[in-house]
Protein backbone atom coordinates (compact mmCIF):
# COMPACT_ATOMS: atom_id res chain seq x y z
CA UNK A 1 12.60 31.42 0.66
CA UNK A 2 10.07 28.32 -0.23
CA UNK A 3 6.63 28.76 0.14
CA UNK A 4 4.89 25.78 0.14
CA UNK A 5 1.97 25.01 -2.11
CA UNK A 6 -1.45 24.09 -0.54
CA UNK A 7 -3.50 23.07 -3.32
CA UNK A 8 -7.20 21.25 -3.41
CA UNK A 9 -8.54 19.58 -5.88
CA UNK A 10 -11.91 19.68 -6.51
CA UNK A 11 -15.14 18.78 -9.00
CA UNK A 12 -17.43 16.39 -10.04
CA UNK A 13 -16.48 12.77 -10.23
CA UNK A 14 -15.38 11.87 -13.62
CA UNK A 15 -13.62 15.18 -13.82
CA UNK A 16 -10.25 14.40 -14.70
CA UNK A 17 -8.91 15.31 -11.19
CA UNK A 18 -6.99 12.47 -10.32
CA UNK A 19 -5.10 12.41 -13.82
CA UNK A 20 -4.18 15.93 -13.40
CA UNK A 21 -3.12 15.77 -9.83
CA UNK A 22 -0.93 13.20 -11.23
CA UNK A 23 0.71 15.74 -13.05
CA UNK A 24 1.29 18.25 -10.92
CA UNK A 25 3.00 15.48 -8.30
CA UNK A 26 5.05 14.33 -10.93
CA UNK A 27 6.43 18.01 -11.25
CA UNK A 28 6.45 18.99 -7.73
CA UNK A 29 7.68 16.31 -5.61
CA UNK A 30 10.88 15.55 -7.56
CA UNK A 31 11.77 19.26 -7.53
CA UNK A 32 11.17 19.55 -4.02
CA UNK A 33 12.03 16.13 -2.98
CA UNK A 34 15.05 16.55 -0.01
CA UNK A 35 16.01 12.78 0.50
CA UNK A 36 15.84 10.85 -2.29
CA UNK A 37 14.30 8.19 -0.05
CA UNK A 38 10.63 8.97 0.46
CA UNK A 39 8.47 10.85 -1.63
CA UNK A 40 9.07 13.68 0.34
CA UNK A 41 8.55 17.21 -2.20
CA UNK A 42 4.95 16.64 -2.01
CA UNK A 43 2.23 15.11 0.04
CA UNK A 44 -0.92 13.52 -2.15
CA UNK A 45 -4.37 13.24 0.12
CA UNK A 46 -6.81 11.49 -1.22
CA UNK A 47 -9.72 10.69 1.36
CA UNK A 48 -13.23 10.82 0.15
CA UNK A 49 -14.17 7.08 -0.24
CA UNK A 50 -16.83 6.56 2.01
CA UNK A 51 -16.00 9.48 4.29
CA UNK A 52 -17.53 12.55 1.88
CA UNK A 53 -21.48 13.06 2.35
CA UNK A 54 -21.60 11.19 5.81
CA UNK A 55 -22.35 12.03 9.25
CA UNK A 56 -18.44 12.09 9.68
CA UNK A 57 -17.56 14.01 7.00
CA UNK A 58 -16.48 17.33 8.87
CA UNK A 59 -14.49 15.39 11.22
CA UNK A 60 -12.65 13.69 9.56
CA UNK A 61 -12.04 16.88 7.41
CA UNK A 62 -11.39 18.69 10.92
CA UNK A 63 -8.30 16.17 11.85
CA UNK A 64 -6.42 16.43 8.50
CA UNK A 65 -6.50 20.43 9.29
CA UNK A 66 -4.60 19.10 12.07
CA UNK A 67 -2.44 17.41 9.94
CA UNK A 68 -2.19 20.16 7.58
CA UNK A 69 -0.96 22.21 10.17
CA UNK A 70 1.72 19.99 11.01
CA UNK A 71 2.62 19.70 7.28
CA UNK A 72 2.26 23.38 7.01
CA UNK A 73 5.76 24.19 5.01
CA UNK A 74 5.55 21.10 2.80
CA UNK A 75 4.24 21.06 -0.59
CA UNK A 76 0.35 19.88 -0.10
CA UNK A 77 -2.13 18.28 -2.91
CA UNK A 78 -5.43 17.19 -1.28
CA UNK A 79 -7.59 15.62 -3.77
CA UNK A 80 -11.40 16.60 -2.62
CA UNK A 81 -11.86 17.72 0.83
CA UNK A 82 -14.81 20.86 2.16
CA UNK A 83 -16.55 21.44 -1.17
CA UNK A 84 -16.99 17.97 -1.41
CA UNK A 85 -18.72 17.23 1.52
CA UNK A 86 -20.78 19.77 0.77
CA UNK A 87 -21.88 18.64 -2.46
CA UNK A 88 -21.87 15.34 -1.54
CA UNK A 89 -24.00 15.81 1.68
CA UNK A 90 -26.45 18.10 -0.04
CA UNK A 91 -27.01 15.61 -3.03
CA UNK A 92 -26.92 12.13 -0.74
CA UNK A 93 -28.68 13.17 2.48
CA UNK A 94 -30.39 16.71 1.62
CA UNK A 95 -28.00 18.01 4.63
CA UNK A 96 -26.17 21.68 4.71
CA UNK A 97 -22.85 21.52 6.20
CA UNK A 98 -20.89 24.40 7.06
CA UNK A 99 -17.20 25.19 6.85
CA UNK A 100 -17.10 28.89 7.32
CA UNK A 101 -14.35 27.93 10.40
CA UNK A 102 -12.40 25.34 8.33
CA UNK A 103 -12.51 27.32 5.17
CA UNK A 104 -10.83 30.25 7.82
CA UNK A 105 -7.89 27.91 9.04
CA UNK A 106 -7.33 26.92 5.34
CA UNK A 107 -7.18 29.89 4.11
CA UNK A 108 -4.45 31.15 6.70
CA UNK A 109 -2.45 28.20 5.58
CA UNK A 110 -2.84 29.76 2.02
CA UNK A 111 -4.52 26.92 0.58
CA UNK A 112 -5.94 27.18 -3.30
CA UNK A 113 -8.60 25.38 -5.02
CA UNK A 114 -7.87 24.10 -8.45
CA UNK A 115 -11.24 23.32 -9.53
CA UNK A 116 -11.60 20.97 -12.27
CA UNK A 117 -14.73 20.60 -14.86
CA UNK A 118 -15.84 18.72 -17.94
CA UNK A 119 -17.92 20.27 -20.73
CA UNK A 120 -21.67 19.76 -20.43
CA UNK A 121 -22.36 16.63 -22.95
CA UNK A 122 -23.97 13.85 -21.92
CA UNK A 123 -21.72 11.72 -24.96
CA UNK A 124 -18.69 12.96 -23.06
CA UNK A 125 -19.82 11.71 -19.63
CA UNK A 126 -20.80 8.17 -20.78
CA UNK A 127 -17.46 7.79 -22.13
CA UNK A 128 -15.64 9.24 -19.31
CA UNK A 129 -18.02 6.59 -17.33
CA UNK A 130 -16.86 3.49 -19.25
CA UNK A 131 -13.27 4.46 -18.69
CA UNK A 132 -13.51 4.61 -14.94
CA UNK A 133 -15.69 1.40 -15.24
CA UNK A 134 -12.62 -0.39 -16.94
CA UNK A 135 -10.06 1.01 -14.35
CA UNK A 136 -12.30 0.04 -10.97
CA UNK A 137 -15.08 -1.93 -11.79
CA UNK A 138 -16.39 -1.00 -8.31
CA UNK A 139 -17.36 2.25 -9.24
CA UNK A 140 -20.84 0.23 -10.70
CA UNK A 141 -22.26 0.38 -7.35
CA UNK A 142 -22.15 4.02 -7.25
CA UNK A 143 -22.74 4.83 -11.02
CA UNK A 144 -25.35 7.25 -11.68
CA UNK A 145 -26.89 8.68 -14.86
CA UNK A 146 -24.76 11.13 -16.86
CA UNK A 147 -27.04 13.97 -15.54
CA UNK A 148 -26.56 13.55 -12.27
CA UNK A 149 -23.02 14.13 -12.71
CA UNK A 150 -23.96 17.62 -14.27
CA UNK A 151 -26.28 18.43 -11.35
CA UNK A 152 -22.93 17.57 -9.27
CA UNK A 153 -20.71 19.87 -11.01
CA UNK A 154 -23.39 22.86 -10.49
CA UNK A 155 -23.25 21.99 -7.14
CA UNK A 156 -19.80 22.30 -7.27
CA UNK A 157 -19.82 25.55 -8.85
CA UNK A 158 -22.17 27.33 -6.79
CA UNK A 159 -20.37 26.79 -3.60
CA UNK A 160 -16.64 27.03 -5.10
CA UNK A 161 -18.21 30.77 -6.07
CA UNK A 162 -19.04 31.31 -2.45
CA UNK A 163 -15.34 29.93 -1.02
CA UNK A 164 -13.27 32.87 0.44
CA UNK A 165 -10.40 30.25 -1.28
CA UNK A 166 -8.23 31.46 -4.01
CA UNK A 167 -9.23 29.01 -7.27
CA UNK A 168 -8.60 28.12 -10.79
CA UNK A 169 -11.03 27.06 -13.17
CA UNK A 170 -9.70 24.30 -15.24
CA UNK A 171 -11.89 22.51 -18.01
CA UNK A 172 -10.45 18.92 -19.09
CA UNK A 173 -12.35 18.60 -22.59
CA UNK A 174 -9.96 15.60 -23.19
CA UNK A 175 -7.46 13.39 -21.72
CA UNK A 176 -4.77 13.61 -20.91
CA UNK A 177 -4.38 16.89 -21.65
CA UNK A 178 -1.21 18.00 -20.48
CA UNK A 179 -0.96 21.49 -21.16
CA UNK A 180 -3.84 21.96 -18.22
CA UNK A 181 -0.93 20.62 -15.83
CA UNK A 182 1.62 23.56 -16.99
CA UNK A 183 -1.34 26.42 -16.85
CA UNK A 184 -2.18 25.12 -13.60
CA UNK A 185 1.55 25.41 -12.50
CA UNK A 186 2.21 28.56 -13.93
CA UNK A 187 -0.92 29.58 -11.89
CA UNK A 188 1.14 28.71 -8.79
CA UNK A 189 4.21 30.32 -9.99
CA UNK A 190 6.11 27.24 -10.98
CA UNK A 191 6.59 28.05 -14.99
């Protein structure tokens, strides 16, 4: 019998999240693909742009629980979604958000958080920073200082503490590292 993996995705920006969602995809989808002509083995949300830390926030996150639902026995990778808002409502707009409800629903649909984090040095972040600035230059007109990226990731921790979801801790001290991608799929029983 195949039980579908519901995995999110979260942490700071500059995280490495993205990279090592990449990963995971690559493993998952072909072994699960069941056509050959869509990337069926595995479904890759990524929705935060402009959504995350706005009035709209929870729901928008409220109608992909709908589509969740109707995805329920596919393989599902959502790249940022309740924590977040969260975070990103607390630190834009000084707003609490709750998602005791959602975080219910999600849970029945057995969904994990992989929670990814980058060691505390400032050096690190600026790098990590110039790299995203090279990939999408538009990222200058969010940029922040490398602290506020730590504040973020506190954030982050705090709350992923307080989530009733299962999660894995996964520091990304370099990339690519690709032995994070196999301990994150042996965590889901893949390896």
């Amino acid at each position: 019998y195949f039980m579908p993996h519901h995995l999110i995705f979260e942490g700071a920006e500059l995280a490495g999240k993205s990279w090592l969602m990449s990963q995971v995809y690559d493993y998952l989808e072909p072994k699960y693909n069941q056509n050959k002509v869509t990337l069926d083995g595995c479904h890759w949300f990524n929705s935060d742009v402009g959504v995350y830390g706005t009035e709209i926030g929870q729901k928008v996150i409220g109608h992909y629980l709908k589509i969740f639902n109707e995805l329920k026995d596919k393989n599902l990778m959502v790249e940022k979604l309740h924590i977040s808002d969260i975070v990103y409502n607390r630190l834009h707009r000084r707003a609490e958000v709750d998602y005791k409800l959602i975080e219910n629903e999600l849970k029945k649909l057995d969904f994990k958080i992989i929670f990814i984090k980058f060691p505390e040095d400032s050096g690190a972040i600026k790098k990590r920073i110039q790299d995203r600035l090279n990939i999408y230059p538009h990222y200058e007109r969010i940029l922040r200082e490398p602290g506020w990226y730590l504040d973020q990731q506190r954030e982050y921790e705090k709350e992923i503490k307080k989530s009733q979801l299962l999660s894995l801790i996964i520091e990304t001290k370099q990339l690519p590292d690709y032995s994070l991608a196999e301990k994150i799929l042996k965590w889901i029983g893949e390896k």
